[in-house]
PDB file of N, CA and C in Angstrom:
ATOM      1  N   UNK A   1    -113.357  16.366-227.661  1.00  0.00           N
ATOM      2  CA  UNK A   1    -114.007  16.540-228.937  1.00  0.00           C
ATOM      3  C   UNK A   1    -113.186  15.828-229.998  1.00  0.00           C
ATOM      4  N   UNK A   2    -114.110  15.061-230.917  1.00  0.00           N
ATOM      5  CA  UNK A   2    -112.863  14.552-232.034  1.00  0.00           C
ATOM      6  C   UNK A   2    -113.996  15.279-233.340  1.00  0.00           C
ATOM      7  N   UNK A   3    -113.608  15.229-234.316  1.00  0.00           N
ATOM      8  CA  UNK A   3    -114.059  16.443-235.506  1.00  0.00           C
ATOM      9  C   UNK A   3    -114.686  17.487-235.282  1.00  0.00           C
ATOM     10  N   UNK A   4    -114.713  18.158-234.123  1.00  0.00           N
ATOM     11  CA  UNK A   4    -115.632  18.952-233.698  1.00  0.00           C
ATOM     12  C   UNK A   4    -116.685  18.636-233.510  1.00  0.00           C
ATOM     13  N   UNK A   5    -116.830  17.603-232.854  1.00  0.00           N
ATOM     14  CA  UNK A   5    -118.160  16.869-232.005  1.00  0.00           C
ATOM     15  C   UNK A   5    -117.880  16.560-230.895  1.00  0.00           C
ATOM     16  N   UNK A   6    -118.761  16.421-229.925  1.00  0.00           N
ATOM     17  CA  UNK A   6    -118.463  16.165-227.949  1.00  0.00           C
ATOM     18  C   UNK A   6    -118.652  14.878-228.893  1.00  0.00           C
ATOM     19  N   UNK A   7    -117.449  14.094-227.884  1.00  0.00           N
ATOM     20  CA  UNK A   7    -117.149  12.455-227.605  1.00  0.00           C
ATOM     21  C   UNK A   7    -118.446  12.052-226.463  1.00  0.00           C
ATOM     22  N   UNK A   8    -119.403  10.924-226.786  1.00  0.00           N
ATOM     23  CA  UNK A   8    -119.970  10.604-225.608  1.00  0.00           C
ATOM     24  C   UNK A   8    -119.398   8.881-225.630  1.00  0.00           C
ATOM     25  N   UNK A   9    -118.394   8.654-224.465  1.00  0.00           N
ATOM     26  CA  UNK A   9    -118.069   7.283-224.745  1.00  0.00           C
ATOM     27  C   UNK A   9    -119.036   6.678-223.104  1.00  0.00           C
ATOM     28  N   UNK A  10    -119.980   6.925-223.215  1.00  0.00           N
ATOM     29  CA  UNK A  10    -120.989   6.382-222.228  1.00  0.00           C
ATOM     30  C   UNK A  10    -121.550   7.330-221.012  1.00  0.00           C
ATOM     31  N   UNK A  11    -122.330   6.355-220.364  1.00  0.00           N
ATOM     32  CA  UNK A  11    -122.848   7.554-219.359  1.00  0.00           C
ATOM     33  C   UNK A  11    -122.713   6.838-217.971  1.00  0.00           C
ATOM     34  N   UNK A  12    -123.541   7.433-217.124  1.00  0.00           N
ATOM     35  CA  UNK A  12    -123.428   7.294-215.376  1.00  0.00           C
ATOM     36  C   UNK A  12    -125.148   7.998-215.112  1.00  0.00           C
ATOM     37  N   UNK A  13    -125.987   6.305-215.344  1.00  0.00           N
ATOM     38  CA  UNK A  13    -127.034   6.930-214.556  1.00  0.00           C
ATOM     39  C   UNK A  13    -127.438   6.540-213.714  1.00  0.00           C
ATOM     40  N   UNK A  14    -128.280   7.859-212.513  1.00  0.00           N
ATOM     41  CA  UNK A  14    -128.565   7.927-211.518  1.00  0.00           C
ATOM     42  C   UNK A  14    -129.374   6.686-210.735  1.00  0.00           C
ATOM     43  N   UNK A  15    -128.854   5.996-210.299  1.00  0.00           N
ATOM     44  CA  UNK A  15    -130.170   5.095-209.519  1.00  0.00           C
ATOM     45  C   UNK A  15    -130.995   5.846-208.529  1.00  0.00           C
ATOM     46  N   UNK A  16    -132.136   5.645-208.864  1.00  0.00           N
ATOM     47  CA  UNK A  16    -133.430   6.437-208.419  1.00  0.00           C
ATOM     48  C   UNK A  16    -134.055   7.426-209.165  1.00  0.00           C
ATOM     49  N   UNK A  17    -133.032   7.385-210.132  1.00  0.00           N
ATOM     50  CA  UNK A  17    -133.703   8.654-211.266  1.00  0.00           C
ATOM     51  C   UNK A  17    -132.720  10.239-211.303  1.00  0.00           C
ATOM     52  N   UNK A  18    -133.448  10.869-212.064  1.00  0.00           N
ATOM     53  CA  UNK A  18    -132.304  12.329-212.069  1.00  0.00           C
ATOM     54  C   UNK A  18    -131.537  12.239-213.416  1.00  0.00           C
ATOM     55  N   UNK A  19    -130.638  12.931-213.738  1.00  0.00           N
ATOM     56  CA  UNK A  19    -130.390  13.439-215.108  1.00  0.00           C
ATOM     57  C   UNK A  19    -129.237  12.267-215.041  1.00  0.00           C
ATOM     58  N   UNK A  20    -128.742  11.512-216.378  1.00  0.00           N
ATOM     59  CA  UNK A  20    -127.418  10.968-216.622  1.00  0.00           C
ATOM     60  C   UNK A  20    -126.277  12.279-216.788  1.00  0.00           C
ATOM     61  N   UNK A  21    -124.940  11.511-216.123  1.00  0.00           N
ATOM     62  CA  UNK A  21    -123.682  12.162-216.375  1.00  0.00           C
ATOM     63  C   UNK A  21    -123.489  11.799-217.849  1.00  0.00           C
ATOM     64  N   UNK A  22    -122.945  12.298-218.976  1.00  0.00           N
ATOM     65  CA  UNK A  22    -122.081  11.893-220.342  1.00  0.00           C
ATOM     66  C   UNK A  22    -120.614  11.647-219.865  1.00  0.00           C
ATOM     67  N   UNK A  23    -120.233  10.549-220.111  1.00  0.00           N
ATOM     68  CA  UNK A  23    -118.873  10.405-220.384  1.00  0.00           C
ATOM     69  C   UNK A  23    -118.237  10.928-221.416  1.00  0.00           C
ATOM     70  N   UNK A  24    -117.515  12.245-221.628  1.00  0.00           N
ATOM     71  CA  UNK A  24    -117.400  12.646-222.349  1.00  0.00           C
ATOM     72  C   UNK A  24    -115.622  12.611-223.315  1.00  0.00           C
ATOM     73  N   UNK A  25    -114.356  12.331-222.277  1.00  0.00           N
ATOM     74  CA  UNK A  25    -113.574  12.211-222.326  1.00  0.00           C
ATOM     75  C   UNK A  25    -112.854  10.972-221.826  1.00  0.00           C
ATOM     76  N   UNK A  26    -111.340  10.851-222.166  1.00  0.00           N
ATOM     77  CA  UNK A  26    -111.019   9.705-222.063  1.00  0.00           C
ATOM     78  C   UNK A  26    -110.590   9.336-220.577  1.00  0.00           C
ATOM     79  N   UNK A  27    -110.534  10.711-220.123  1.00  0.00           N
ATOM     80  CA  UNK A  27    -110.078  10.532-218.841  1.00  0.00           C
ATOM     81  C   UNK A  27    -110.943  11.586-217.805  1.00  0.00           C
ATOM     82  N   UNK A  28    -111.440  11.508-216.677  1.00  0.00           N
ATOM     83  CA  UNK A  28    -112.456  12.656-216.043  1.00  0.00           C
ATOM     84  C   UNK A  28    -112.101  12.461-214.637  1.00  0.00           C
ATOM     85  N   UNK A  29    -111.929  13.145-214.105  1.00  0.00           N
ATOM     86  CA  UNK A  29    -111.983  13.502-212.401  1.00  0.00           C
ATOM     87  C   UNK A  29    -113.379  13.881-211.582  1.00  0.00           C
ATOM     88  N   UNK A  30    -113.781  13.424-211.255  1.00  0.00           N
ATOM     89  CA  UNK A  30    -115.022  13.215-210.142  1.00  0.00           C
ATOM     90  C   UNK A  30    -114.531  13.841-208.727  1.00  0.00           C
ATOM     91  N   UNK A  31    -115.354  15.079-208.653  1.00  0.00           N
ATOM     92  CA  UNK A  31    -115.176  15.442-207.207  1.00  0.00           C
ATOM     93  C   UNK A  31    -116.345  16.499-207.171  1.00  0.00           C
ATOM     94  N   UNK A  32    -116.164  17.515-205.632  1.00  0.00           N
ATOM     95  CA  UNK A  32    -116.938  18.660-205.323  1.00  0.00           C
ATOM     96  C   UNK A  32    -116.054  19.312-205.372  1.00  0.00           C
ATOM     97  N   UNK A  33    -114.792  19.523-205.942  1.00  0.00           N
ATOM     98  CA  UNK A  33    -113.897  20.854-206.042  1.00  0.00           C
ATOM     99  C   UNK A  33    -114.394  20.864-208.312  1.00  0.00           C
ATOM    100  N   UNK A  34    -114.540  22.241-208.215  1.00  0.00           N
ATOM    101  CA  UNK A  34    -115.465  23.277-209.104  1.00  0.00           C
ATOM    102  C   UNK A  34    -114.511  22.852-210.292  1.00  0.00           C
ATOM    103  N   UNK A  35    -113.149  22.773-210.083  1.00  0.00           N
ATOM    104  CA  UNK A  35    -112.513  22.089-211.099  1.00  0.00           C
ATOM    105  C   UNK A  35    -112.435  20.852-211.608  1.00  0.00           C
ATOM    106  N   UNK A  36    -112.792  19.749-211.145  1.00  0.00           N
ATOM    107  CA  UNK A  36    -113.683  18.548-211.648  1.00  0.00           C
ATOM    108  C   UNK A  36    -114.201  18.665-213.081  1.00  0.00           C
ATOM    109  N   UNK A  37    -113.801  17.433-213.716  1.00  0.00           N
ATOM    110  CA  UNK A  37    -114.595  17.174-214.448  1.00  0.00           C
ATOM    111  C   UNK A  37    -116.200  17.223-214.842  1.00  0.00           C
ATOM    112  N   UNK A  38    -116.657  16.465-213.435  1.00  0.00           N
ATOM    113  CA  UNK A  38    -117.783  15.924-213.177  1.00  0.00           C
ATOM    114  C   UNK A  38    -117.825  16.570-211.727  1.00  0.00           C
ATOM    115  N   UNK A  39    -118.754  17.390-211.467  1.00  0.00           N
ATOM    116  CA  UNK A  39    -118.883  18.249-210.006  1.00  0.00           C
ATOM    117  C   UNK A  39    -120.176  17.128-209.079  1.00  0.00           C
ATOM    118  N   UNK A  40    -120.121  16.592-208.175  1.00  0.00           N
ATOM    119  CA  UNK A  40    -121.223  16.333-207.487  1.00  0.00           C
ATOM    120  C   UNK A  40    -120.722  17.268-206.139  1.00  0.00           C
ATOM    121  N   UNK A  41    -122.132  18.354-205.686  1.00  0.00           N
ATOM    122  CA  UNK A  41    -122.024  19.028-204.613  1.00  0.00           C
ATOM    123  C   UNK A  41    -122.854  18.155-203.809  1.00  0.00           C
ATOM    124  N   UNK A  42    -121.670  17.491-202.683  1.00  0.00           N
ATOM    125  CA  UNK A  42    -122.153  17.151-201.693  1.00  0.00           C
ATOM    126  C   UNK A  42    -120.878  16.814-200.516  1.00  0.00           C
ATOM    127  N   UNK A  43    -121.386  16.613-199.570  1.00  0.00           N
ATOM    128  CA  UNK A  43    -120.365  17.024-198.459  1.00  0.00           C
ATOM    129  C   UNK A  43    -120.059  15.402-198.128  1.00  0.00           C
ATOM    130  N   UNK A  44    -120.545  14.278-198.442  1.00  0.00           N
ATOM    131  CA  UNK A  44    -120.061  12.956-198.552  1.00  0.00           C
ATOM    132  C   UNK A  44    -119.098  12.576-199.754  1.00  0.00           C
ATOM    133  N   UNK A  45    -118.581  13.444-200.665  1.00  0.00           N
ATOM    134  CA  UNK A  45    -118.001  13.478-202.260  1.00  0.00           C
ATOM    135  C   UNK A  45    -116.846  14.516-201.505  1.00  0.00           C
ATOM    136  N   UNK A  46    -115.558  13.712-201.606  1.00  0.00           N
ATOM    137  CA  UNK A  46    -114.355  14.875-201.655  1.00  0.00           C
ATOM    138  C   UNK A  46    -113.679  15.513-202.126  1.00  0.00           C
ATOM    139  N   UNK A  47    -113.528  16.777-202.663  1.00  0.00           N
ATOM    140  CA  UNK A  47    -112.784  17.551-203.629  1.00  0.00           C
ATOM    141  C   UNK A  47    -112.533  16.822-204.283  1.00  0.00           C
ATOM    142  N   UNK A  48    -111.647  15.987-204.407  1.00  0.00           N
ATOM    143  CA  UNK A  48    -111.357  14.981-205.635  1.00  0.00           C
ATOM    144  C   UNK A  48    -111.435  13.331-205.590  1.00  0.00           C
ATOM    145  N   UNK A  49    -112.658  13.103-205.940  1.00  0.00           N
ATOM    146  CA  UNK A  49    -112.887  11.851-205.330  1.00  0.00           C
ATOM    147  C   UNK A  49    -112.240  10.390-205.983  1.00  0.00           C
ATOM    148  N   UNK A  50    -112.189  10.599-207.119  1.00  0.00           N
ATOM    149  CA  UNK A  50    -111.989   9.246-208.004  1.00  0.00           C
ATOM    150  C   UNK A  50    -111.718   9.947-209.533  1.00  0.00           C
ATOM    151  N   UNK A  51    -111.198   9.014-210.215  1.00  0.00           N
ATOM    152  CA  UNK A  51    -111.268   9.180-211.414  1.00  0.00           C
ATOM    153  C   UNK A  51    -111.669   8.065-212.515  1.00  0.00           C
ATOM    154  N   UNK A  52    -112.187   8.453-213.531  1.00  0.00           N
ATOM    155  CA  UNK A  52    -112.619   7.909-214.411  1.00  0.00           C
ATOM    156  C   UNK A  52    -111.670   7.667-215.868  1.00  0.00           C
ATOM    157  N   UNK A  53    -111.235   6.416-215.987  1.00  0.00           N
ATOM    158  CA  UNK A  53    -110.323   6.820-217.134  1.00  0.00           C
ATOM    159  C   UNK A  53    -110.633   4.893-217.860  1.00  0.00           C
ATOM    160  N   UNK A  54    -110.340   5.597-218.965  1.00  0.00           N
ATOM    161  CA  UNK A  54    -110.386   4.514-220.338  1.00  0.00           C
ATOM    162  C   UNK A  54    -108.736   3.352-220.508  1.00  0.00           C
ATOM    163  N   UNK A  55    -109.222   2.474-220.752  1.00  0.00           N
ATOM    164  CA  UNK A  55    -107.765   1.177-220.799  1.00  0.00           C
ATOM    165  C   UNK A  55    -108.283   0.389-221.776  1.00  0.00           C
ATOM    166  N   UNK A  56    -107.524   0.292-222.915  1.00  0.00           N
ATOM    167  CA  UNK A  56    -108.240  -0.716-224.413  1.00  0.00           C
ATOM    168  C   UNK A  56    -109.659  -1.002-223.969  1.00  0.00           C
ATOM    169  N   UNK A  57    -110.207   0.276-224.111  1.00  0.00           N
ATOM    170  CA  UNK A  57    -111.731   0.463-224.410  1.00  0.00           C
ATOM    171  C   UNK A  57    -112.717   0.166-223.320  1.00  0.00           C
ATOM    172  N   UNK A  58    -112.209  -0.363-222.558  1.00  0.00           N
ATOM    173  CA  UNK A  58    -113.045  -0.360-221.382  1.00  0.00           C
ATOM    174  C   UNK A  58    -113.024   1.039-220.269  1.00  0.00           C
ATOM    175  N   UNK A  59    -114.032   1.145-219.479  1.00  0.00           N
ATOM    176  CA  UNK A  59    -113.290   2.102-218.720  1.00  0.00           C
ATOM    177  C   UNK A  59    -113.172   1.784-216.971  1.00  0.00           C
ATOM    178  N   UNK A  60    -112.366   2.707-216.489  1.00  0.00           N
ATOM    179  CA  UNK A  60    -111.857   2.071-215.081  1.00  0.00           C
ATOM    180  C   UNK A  60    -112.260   3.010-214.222  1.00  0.00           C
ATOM    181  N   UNK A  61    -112.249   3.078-212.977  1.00  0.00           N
ATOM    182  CA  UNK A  61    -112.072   3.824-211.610  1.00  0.00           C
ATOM    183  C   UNK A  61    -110.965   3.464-210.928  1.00  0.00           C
ATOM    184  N   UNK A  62    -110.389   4.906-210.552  1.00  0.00           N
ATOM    185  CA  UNK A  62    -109.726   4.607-209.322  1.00  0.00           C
ATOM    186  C   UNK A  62    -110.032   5.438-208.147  1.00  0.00           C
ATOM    187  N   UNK A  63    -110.330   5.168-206.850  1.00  0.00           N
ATOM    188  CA  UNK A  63    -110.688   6.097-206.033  1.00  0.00           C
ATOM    189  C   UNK A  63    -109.174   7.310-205.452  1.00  0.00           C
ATOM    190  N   UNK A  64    -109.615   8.391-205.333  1.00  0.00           N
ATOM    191  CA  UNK A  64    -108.760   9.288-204.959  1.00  0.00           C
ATOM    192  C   UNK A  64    -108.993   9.641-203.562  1.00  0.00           C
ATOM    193  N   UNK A  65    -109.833   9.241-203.173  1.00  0.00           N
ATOM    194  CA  UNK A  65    -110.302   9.861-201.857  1.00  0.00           C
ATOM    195  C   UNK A  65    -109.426   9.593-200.259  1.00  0.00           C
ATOM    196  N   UNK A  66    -109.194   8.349-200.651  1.00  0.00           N
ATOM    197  CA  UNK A  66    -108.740   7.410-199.695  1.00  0.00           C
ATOM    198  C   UNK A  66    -109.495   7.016-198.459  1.00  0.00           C
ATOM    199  N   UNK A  67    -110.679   7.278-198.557  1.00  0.00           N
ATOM    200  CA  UNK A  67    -111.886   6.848-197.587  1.00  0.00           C
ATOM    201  C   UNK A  67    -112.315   5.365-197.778  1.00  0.00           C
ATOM    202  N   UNK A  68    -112.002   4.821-199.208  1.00  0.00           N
ATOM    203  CA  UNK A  68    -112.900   3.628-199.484  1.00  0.00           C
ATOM    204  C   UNK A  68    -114.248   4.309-199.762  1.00  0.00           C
ATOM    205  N   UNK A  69    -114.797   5.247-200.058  1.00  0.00           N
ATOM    206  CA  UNK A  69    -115.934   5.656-200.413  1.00  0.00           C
ATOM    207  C   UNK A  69    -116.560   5.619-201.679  1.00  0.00           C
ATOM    208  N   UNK A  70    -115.252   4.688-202.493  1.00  0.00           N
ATOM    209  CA  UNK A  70    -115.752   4.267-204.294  1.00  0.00           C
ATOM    210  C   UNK A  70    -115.769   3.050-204.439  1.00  0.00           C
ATOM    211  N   UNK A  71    -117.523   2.667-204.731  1.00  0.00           N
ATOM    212  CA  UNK A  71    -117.241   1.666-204.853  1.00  0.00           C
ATOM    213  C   UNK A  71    -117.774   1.005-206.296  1.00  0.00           C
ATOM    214  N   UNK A  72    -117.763  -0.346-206.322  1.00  0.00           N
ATOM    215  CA  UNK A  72    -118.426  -0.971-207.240  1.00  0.00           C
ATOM    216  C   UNK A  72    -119.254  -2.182-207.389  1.00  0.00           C
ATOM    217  N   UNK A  73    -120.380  -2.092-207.615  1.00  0.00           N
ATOM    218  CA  UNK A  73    -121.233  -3.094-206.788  1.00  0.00           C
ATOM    219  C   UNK A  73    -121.036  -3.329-205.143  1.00  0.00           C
ATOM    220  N   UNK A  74    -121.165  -2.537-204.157  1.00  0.00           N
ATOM    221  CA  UNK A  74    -121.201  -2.004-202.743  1.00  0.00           C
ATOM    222  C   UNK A  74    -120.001  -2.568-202.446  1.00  0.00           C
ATOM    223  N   UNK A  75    -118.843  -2.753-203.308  1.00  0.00           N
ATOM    224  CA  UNK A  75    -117.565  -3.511-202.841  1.00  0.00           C
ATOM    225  C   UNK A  75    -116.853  -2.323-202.977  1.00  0.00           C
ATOM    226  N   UNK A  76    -115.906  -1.817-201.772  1.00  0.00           N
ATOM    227  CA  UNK A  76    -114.713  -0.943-201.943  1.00  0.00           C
ATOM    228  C   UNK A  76    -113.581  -0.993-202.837  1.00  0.00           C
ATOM    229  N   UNK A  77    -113.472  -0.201-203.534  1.00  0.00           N
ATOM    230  CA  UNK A  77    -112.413  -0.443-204.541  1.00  0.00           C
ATOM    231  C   UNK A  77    -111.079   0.637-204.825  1.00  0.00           C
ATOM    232  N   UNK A  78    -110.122   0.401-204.893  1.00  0.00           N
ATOM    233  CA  UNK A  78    -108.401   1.272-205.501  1.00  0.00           C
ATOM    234  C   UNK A  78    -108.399   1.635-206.238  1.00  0.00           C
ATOM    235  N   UNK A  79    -109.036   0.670-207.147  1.00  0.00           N
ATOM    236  CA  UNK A  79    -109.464   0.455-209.000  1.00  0.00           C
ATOM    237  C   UNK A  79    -109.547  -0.292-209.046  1.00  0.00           C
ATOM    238  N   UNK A  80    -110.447  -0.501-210.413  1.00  0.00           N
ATOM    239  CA  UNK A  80    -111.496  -1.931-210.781  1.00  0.00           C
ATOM    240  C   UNK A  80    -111.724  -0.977-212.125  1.00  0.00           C
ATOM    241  N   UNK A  81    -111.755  -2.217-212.646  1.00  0.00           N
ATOM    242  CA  UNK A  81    -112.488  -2.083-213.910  1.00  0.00           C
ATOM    243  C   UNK A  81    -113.908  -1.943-214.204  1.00  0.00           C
ATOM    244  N   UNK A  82    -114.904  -1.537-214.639  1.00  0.00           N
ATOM    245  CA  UNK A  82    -116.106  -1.517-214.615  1.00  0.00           C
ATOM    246  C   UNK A  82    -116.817  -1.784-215.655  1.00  0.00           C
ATOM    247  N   UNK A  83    -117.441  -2.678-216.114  1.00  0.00           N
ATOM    248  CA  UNK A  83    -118.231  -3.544-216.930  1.00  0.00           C
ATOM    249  C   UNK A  83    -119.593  -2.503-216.933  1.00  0.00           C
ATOM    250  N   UNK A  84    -120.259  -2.648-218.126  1.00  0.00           N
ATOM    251  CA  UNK A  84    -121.210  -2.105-218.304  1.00  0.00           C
ATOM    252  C   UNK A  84    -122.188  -2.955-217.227  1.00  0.00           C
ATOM    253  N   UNK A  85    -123.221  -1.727-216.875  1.00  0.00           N
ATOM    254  CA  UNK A  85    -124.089  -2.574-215.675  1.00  0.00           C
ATOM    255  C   UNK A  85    -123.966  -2.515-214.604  1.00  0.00           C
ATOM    256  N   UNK A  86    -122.288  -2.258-214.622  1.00  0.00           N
ATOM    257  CA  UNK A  86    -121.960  -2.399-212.743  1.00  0.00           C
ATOM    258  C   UNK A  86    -122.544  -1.069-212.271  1.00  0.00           C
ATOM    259  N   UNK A  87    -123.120  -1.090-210.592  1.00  0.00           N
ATOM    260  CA  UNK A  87    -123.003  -0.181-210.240  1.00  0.00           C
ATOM    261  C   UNK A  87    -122.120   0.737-209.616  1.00  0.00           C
ATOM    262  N   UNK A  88    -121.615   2.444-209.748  1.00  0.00           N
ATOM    263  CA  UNK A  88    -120.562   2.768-208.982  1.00  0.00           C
ATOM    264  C   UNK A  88    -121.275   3.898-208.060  1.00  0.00           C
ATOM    265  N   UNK A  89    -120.725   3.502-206.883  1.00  0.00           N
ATOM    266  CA  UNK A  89    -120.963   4.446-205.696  1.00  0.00           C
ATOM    267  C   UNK A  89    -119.794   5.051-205.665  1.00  0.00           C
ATOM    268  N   UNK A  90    -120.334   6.607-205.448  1.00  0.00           N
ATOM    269  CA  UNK A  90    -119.137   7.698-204.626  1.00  0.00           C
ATOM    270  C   UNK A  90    -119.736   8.239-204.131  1.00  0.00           C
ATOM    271  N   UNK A  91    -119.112   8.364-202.736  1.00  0.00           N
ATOM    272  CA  UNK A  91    -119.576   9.301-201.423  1.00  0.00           C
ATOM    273  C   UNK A  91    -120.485   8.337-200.712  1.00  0.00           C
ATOM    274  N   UNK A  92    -120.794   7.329-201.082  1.00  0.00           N
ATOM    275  CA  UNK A  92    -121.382   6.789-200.468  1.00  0.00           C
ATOM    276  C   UNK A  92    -122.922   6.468-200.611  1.00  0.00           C
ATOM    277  N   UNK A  93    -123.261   8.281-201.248  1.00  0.00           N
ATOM    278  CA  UNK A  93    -124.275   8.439-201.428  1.00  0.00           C
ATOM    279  C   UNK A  93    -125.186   8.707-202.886  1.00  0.00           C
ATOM    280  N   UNK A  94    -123.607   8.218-203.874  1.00  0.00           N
ATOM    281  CA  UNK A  94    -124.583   8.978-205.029  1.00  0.00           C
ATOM    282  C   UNK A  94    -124.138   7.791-205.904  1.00  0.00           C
ATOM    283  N   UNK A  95    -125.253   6.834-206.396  1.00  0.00           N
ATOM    284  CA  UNK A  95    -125.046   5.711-207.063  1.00  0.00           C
ATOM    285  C   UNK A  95    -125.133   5.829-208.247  1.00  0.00           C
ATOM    286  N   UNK A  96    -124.727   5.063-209.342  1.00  0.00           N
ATOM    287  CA  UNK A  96    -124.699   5.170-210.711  1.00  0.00           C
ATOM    288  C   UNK A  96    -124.469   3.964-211.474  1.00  0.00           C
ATOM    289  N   UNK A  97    -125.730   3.578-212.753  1.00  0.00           N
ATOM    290  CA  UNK A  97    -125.531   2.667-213.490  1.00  0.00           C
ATOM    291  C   UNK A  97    -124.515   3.255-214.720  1.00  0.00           C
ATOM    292  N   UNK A  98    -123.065   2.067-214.868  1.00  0.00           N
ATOM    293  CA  UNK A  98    -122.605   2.022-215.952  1.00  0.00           C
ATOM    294  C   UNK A  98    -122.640   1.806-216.936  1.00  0.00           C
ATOM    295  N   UNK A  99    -122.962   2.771-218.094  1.00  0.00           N
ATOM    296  CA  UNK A  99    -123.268   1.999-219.364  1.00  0.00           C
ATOM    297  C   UNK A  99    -122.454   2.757-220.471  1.00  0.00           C
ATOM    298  N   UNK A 100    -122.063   2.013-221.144  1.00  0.00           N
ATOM    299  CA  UNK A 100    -121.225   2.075-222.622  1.00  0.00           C
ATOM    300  C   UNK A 100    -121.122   1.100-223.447  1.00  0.00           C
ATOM    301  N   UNK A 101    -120.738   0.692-224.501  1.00  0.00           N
ATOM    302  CA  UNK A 101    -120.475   0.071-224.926  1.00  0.00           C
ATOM    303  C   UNK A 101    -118.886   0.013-225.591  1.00  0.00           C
ATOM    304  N   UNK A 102    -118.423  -1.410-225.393  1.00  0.00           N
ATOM    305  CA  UNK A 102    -116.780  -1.240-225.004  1.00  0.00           C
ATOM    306  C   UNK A 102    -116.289  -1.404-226.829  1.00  0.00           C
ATOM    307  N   UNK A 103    -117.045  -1.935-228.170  1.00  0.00           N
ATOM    308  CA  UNK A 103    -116.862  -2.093-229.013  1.00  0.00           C
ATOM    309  C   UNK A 103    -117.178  -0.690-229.728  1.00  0.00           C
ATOM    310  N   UNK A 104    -117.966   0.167-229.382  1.00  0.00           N
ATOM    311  CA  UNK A 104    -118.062   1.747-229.958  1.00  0.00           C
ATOM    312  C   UNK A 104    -116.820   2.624-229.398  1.00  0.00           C
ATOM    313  N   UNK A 105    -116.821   2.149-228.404  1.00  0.00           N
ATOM    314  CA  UNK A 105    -115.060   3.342-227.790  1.00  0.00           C
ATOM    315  C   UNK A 105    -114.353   2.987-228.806  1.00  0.00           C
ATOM    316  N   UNK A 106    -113.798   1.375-229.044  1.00  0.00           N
ATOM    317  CA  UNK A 106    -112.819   0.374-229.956  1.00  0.00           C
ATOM    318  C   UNK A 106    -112.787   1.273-231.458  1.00  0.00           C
ATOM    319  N   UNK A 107    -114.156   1.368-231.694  1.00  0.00           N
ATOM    320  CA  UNK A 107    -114.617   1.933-233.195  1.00  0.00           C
ATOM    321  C   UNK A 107    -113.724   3.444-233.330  1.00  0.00           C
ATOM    322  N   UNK A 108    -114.240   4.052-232.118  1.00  0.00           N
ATOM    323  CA  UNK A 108    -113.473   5.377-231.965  1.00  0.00           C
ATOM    324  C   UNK A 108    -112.378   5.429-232.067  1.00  0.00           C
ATOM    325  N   UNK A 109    -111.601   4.410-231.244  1.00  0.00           N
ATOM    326  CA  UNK A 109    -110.006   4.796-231.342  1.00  0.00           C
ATOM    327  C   UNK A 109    -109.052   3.501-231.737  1.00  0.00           C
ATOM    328  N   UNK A 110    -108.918   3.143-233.035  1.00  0.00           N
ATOM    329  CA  UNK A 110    -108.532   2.253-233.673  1.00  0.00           C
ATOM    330  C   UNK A 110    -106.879   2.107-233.124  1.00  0.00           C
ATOM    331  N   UNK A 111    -106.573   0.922-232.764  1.00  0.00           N
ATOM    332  CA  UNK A 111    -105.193   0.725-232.400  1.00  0.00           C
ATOM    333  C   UNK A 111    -104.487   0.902-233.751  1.00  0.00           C
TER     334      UNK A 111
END
């Protein structure tokens, strides 16, 4: 929250449809353990799968899983940076268009 407003510095939507995730913080953990940031219940998603975190305004992934099960544009990834547009897979099974814009984060948090 910055003035007492939820931060939305972009979202994660569903390919095929279904509700968007909010990016809500600068940094988020993606898993099926209940303490997650971002909960996806599914048994292809591991307790703590990846994380989501911000670098001069862009934002990144790194997978936690150690399966190779995060990817970006169907390419396995450690971490990668992610461009608006790209798509990110975790678990294999649950895809997501990236979108933000990297000059409104900038706006937010002035060097």
């Amino acid at each position: 929250m910055r003035g007492g407003k939820e931060l939305k510095l972009g979202e994660l939507r569903p390919i095929g449809g279904g509700e968007a995730i909010a990016l809500t913080a600068e940094c988020l953990l993606v898993g099926r353990h209940r303490l997650c940031d971002i909960v996806l219940h599914s048994r292809h998603v591991a307790p703590v799968h990846c994380q989501l975190i911000i670098r001069h305004f862009w934002w990144y992934v790194r997978d936690l899983s150690g399966t190779q099960d995060t990817k970006v544009n169907a390419l396995p990834v450690g971490e990668e940076r992610l461009n608006p547009g790209d798509i990110l897979w975790i678990g294999g099974r649950h895809k997501y268009e990236v979108c933000y814009d990297p000059d409104a984060i900038a706006a937010l948090f002035p060097e």
